[in-house]
C-alpha atoms as a PDB file:
ATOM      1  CA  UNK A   1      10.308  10.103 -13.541  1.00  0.00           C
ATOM      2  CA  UNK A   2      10.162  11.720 -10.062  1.00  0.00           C
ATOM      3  CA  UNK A   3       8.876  10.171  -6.956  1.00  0.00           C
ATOM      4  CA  UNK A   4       6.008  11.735  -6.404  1.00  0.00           C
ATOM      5  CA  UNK A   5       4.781  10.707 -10.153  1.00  0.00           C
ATOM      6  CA  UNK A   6       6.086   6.838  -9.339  1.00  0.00           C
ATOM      7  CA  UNK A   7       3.945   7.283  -5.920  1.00  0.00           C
ATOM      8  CA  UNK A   8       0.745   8.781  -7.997  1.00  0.00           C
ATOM      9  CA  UNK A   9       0.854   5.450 -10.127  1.00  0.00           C
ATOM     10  CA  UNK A  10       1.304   3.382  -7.543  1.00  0.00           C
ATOM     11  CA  UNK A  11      -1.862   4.746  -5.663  1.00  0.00           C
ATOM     12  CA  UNK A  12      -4.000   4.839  -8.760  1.00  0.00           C
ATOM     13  CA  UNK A  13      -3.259   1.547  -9.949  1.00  0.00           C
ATOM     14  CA  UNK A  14      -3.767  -0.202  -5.782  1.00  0.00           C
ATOM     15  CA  UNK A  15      -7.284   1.293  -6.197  1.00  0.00           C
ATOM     16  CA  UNK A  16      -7.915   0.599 -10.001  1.00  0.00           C
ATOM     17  CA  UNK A  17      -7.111  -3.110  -9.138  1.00  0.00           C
ATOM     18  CA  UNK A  18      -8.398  -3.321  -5.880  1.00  0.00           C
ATOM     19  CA  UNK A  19     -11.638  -1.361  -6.225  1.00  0.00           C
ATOM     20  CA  UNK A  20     -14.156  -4.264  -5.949  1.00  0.00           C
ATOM     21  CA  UNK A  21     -13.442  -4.986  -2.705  1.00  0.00           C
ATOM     22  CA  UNK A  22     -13.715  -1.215  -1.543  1.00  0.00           C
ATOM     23  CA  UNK A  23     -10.785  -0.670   0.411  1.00  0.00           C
ATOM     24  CA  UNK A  24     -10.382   2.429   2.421  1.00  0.00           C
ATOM     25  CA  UNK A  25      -7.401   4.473   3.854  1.00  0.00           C
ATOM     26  CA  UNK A  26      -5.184   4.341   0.758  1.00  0.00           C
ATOM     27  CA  UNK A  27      -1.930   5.707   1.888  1.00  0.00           C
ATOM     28  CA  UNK A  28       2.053   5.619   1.154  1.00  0.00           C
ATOM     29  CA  UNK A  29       3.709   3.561   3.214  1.00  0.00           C
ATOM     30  CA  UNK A  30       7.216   3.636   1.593  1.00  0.00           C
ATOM     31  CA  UNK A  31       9.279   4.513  -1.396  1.00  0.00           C
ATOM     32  CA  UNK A  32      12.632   2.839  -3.263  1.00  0.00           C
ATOM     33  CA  UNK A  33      14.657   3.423  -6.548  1.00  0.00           C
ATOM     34  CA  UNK A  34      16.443   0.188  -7.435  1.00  0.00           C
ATOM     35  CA  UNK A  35      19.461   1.348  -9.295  1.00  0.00           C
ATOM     36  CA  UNK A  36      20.200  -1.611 -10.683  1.00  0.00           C
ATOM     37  CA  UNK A  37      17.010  -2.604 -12.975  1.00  0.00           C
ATOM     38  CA  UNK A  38      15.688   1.267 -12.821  1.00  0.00           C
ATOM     39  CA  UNK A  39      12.366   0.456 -11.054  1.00  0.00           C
ATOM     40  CA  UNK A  40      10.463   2.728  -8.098  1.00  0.00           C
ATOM     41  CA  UNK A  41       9.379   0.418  -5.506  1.00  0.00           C
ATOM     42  CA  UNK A  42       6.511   1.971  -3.619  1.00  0.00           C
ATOM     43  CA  UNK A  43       4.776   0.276  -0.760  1.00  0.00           C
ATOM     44  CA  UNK A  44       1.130   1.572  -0.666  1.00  0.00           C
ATOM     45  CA  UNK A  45      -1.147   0.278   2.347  1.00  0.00           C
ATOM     46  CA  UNK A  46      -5.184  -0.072   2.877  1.00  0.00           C
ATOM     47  CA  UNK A  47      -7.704  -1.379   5.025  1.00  0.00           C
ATOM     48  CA  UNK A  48      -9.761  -4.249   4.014  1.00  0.00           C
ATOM     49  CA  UNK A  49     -13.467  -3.779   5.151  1.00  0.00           C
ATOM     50  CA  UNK A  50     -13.885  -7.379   5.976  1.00  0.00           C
ATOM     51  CA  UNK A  51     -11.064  -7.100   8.781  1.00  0.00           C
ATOM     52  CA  UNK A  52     -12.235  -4.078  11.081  1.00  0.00           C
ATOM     53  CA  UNK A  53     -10.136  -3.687  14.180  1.00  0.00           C
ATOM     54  CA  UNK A  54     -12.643  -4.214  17.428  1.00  0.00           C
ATOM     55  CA  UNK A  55     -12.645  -2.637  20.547  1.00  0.00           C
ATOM     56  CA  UNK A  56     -15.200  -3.760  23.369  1.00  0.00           C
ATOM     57  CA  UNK A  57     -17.331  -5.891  20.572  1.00  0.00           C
ATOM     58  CA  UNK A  58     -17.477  -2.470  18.526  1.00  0.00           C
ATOM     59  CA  UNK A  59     -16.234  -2.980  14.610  1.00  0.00           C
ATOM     60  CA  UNK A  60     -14.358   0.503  13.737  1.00  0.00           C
ATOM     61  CA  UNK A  61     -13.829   1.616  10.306  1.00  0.00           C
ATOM     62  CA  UNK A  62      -9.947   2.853  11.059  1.00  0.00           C
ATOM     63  CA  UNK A  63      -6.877   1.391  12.050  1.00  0.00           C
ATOM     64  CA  UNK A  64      -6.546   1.894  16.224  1.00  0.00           C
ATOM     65  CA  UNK A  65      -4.823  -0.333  18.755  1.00  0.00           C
ATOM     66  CA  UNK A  66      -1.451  -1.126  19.916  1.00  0.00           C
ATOM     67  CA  UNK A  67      -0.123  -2.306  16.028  1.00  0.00           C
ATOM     68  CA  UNK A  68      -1.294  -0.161  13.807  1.00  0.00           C
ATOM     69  CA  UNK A  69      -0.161  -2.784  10.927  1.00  0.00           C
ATOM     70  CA  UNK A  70      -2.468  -5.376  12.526  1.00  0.00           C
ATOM     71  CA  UNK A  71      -5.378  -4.471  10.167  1.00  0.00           C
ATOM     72  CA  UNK A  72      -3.637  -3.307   7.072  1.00  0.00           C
ATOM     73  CA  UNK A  73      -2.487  -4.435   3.971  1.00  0.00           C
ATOM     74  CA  UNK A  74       0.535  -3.713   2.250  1.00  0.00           C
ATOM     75  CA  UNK A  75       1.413  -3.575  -1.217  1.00  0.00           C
ATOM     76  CA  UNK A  76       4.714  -3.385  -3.090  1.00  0.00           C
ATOM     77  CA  UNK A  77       4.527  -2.144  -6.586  1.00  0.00           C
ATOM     78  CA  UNK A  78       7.328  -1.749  -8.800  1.00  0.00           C
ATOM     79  CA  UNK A  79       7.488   0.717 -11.549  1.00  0.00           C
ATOM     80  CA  UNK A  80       9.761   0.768 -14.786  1.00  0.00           C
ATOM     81  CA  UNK A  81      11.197   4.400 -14.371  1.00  0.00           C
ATOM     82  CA  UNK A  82      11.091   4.829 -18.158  1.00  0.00           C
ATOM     83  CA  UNK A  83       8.136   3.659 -19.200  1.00  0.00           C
ATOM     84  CA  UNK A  84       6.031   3.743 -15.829  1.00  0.00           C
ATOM     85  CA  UNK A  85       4.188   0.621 -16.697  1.00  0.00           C
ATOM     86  CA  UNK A  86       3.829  -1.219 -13.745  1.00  0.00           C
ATOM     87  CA  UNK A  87       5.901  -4.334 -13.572  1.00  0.00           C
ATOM     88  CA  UNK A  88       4.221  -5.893 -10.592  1.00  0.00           C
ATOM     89  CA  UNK A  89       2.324  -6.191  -7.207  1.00  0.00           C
ATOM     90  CA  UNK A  90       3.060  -8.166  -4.321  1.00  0.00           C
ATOM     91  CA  UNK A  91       2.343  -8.655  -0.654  1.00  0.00           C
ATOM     92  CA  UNK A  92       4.762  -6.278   1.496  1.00  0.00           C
ATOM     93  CA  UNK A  93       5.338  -7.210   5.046  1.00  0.00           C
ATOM     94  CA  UNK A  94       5.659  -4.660   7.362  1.00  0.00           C
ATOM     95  CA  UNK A  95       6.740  -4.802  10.725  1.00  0.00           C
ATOM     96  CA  UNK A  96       5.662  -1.985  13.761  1.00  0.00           C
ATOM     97  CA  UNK A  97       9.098  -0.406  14.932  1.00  0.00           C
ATOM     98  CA  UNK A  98      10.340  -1.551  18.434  1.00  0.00           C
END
């Protein structure tokens, strides 16, 4: 498979499996092709409504501040490149450039 379809099941599976809490601002964060097993690793991030950012006492529904990763969480799926079941999701740490 191509990247983009690894990256369209990586997407639609983070909000299939995620839907019930209603996450917002779904977006690719990063892509991978291990070589060695033959599985996309795409990191996909979202905002969590229970952890708005705040500015002067004011929740906001987006991401603003001075670490845009501060409020976001990250996702690492991998993807057999065969098949394109998906093999797994875990917690991806990301880390704002310096």
């Amino acid at each position: 498979m191509d990247v983009k379809k690894a990256i369209k099941i990586a997407k639609t599976y983070v909000a299939d499996i995620f839907s019930d809490e209603k996450i917002d601002h779904l977006g690719l964060e990063e892509t991978g092709f291990d070589e060695s097993k033959n599985v996309w690793l795409i990191t996909i991030g979202f905002a969590r409504k229970w952890n708005p950012t705040k500015i002067g006492g004011a929740s906001l529904p987006t991401v603003v501040g001075p670490n845009p990763y501060e409020n976001r969480t990250f996702k690492q799926v991998a993807i057999d490149d065969k098949s394109g079941r998906v093999l797994y999701v875990k917690d991806r740490i990301l880390r704002e450039a310096a």
